[in-house]
N, C-alpha and C. Protein backbone atom coordinates (compact mmCIF):
# COMPACT_ATOMS: atom_id res chain seq x y z
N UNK A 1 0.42 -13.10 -10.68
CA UNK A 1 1.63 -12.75 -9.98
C UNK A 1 1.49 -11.46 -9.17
N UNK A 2 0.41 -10.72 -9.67
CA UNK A 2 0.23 -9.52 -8.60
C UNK A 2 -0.86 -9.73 -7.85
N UNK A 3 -1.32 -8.70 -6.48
CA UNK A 3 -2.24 -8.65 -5.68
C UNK A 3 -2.48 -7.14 -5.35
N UNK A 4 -3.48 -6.99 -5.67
CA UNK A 4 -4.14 -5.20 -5.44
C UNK A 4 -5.00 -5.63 -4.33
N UNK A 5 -4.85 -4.68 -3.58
CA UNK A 5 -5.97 -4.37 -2.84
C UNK A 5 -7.17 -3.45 -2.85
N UNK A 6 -8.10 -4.12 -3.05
CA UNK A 6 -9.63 -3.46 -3.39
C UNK A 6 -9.89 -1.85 -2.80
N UNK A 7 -10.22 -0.85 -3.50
CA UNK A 7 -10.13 0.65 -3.46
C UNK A 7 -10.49 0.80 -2.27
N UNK A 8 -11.95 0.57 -1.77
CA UNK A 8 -12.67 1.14 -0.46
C UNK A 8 -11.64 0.68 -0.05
N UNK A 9 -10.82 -0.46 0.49
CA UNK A 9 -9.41 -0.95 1.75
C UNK A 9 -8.33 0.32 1.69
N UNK A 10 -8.50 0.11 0.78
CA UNK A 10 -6.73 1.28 0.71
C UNK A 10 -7.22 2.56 1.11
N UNK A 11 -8.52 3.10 0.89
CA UNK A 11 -8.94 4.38 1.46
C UNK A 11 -8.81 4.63 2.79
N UNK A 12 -9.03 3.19 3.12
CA UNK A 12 -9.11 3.34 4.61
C UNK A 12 -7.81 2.82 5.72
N UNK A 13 -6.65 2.82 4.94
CA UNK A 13 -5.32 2.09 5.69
C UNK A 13 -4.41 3.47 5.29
N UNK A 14 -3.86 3.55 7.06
CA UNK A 14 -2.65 4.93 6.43
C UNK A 14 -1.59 4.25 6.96
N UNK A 15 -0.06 4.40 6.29
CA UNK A 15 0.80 4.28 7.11
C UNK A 15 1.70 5.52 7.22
N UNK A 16 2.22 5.42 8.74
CA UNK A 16 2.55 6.29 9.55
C UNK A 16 4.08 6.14 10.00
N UNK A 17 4.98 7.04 9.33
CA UNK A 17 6.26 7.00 10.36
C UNK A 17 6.52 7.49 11.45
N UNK A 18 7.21 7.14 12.51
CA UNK A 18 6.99 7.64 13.77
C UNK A 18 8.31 7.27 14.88
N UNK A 19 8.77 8.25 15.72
CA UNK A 19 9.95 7.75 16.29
C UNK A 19 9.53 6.78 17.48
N UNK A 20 9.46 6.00 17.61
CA UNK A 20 9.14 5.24 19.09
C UNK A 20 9.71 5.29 20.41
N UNK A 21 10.79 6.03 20.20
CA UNK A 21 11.10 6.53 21.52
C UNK A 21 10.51 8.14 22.10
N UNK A 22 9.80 8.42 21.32
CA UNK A 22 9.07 9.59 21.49
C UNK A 22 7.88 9.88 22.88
N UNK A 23 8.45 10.46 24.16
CA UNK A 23 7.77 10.37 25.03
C UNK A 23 6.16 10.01 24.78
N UNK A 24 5.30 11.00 23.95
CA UNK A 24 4.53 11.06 23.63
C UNK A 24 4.07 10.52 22.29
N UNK A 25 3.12 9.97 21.54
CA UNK A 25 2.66 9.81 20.08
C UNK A 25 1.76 10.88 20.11
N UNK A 26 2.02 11.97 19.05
CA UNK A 26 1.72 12.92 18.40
C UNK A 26 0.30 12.86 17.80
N UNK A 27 0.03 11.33 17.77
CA UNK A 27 -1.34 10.66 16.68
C UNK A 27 -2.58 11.13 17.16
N UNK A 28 -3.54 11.45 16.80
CA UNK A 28 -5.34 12.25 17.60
C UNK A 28 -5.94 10.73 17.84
N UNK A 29 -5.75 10.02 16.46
CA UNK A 29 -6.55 8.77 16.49
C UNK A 29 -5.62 7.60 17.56
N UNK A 30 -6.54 6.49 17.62
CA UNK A 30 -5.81 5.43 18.14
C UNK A 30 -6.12 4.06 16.99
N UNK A 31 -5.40 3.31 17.09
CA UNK A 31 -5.59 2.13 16.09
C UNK A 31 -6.06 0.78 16.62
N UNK A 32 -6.40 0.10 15.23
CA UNK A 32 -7.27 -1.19 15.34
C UNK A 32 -6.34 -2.10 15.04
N UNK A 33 -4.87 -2.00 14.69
CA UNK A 33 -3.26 -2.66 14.27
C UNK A 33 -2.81 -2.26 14.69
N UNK A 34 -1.53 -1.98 14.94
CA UNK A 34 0.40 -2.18 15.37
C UNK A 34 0.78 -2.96 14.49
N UNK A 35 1.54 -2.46 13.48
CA UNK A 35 2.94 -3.68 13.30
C UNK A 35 4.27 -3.37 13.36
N UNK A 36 4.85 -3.94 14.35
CA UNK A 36 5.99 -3.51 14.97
C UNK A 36 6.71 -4.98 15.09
N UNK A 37 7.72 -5.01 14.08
CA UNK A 37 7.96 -6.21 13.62
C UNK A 37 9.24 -5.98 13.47
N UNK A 38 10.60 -6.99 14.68
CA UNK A 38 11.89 -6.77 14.82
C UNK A 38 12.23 -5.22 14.98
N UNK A 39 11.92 -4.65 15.92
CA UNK A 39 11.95 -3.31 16.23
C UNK A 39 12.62 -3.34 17.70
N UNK A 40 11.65 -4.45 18.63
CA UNK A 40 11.82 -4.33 19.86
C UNK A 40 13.45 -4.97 20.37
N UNK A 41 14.11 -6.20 19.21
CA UNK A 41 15.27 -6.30 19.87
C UNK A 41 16.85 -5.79 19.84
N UNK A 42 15.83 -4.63 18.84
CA UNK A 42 17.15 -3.44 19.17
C UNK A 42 17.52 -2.81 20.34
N UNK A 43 16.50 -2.85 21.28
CA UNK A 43 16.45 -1.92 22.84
C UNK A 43 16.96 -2.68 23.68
N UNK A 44 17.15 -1.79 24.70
CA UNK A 44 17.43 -2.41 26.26
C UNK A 44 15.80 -2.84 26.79
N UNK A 45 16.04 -3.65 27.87
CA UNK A 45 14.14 -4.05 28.35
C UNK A 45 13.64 -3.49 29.18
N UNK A 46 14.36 -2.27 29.55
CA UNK A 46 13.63 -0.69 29.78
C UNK A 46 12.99 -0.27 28.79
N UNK A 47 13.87 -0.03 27.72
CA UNK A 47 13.34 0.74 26.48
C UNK A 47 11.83 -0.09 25.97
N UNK A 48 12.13 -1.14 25.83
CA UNK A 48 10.81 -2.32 25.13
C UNK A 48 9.84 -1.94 25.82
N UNK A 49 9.45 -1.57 27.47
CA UNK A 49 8.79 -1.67 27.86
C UNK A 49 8.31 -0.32 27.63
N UNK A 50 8.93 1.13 27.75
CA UNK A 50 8.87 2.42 27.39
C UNK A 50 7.81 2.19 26.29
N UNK A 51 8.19 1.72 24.87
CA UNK A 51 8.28 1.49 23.53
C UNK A 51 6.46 0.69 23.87
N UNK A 52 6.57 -0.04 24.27
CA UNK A 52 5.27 -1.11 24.47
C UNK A 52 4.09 -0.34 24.99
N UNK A 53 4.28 0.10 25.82
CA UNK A 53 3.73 0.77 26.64
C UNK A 53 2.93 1.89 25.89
N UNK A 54 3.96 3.18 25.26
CA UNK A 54 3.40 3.89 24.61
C UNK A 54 3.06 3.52 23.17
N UNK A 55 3.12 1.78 22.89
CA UNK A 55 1.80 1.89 21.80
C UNK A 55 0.71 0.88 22.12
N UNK A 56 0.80 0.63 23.27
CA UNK A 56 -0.69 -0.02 24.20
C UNK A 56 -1.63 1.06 24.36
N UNK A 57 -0.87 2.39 24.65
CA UNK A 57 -1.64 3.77 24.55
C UNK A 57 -2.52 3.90 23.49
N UNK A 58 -1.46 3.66 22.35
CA UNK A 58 -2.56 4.12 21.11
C UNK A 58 -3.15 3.15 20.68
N UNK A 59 -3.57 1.86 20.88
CA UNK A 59 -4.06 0.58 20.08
C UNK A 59 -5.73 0.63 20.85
N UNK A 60 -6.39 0.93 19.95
CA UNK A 60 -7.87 0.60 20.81
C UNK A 60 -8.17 -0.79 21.26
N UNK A 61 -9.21 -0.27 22.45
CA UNK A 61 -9.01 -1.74 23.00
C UNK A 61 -9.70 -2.71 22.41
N UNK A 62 -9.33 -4.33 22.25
CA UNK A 62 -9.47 -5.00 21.02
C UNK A 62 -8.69 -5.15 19.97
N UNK A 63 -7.70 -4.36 19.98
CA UNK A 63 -6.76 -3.64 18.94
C UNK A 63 -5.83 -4.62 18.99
N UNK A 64 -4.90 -4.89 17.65
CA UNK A 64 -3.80 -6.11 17.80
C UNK A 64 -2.86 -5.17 17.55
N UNK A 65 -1.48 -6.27 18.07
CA UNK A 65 -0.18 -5.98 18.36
C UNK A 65 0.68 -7.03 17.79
N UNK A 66 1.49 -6.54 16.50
CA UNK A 66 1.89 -8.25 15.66
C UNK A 66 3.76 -7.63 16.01
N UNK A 67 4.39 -8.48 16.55
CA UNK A 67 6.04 -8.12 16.58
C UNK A 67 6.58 -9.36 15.58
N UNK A 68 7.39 -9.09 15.83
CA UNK A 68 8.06 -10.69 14.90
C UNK A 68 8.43 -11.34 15.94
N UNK A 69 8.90 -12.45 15.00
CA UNK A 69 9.10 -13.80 15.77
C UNK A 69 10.40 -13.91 16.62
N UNK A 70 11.28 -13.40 16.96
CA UNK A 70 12.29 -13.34 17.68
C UNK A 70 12.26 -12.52 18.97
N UNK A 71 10.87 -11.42 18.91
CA UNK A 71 10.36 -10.41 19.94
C UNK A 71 9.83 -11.30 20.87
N UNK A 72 10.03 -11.55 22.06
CA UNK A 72 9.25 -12.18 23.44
C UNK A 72 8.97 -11.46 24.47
N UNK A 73 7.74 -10.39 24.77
CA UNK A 73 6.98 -9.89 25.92
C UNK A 73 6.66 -10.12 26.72
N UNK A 74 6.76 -11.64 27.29
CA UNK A 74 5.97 -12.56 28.29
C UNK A 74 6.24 -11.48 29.23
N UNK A 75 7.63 -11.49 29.73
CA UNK A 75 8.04 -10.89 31.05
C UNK A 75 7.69 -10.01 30.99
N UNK A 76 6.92 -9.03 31.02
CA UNK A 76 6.42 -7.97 31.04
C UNK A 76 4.71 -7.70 31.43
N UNK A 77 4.79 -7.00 32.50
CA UNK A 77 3.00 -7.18 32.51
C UNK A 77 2.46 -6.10 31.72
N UNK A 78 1.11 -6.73 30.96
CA UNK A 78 1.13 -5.42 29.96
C UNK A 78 -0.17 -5.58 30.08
N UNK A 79 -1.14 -4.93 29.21
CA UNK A 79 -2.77 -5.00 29.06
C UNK A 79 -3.04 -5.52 28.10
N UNK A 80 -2.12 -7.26 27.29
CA UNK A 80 -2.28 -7.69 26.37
C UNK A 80 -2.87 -8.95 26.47
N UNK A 81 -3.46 -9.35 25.39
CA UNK A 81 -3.78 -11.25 25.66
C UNK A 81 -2.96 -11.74 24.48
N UNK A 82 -2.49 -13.26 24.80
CA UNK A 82 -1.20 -13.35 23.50
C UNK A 82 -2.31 -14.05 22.52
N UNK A 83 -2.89 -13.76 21.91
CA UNK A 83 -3.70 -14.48 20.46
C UNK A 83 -2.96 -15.44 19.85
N UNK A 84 -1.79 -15.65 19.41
CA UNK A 84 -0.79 -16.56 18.67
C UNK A 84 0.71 -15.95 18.66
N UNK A 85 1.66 -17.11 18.06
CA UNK A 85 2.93 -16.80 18.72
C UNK A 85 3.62 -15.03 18.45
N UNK A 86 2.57 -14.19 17.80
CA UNK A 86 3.37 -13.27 17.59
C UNK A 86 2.47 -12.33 17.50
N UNK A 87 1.26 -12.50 17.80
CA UNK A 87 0.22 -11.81 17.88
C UNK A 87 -0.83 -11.43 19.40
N UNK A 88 -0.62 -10.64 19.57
CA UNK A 88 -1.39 -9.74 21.03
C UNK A 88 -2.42 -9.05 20.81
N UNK A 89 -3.79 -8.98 21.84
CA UNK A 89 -4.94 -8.04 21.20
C UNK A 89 -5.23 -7.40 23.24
N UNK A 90 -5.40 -6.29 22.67
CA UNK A 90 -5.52 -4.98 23.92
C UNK A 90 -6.73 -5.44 24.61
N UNK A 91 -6.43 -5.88 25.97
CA UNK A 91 -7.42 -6.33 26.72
C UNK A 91 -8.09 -5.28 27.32
């Protein structure tokens, strides 16, 4: 009924709170994930794109981008490829 994740993994996964409307991300590193999941249809589609934008910044390239399933980016030109219905990787 439980699931641990193996020591070396967890050494190496941080999570990070962070305001997303924050002109800038504060972060040194850039990431190999995003999960930003029912976040985006709280905004206006100014804001989404603001919001998108500055975490296309931080996602290395190769890097995925998972939103949930009610989030739709099509309209938007971005530097993403859509991998599956809810999943994007930094072109």
């Amino acid at each position: 009924n439980n699931v641990r994740i193996r020591k070396h993994l967890r050494d190496k996964t941080r999570f990070l709170w962070h305001n997303v409307m924050d002109s800038q991300y504060q972060m040194k590193e850039d990431f190999d994930i995003i999960f930003c999941r029912n976040l985006l249809i709280y905004f206006s589609k100014q804001d989404q794109k603001h919001v998108l934008l500055n975490m296309i910044k931080k996602l290395k390239p190769g890097g995925y981008l998972f939103l949930g399933h009610s989030e739709s980016i099509t309209h938007f030109n971005l530097p993403l490829r859509h991998v599956s219905q809810t999943v994007f990787q930094k072109i």
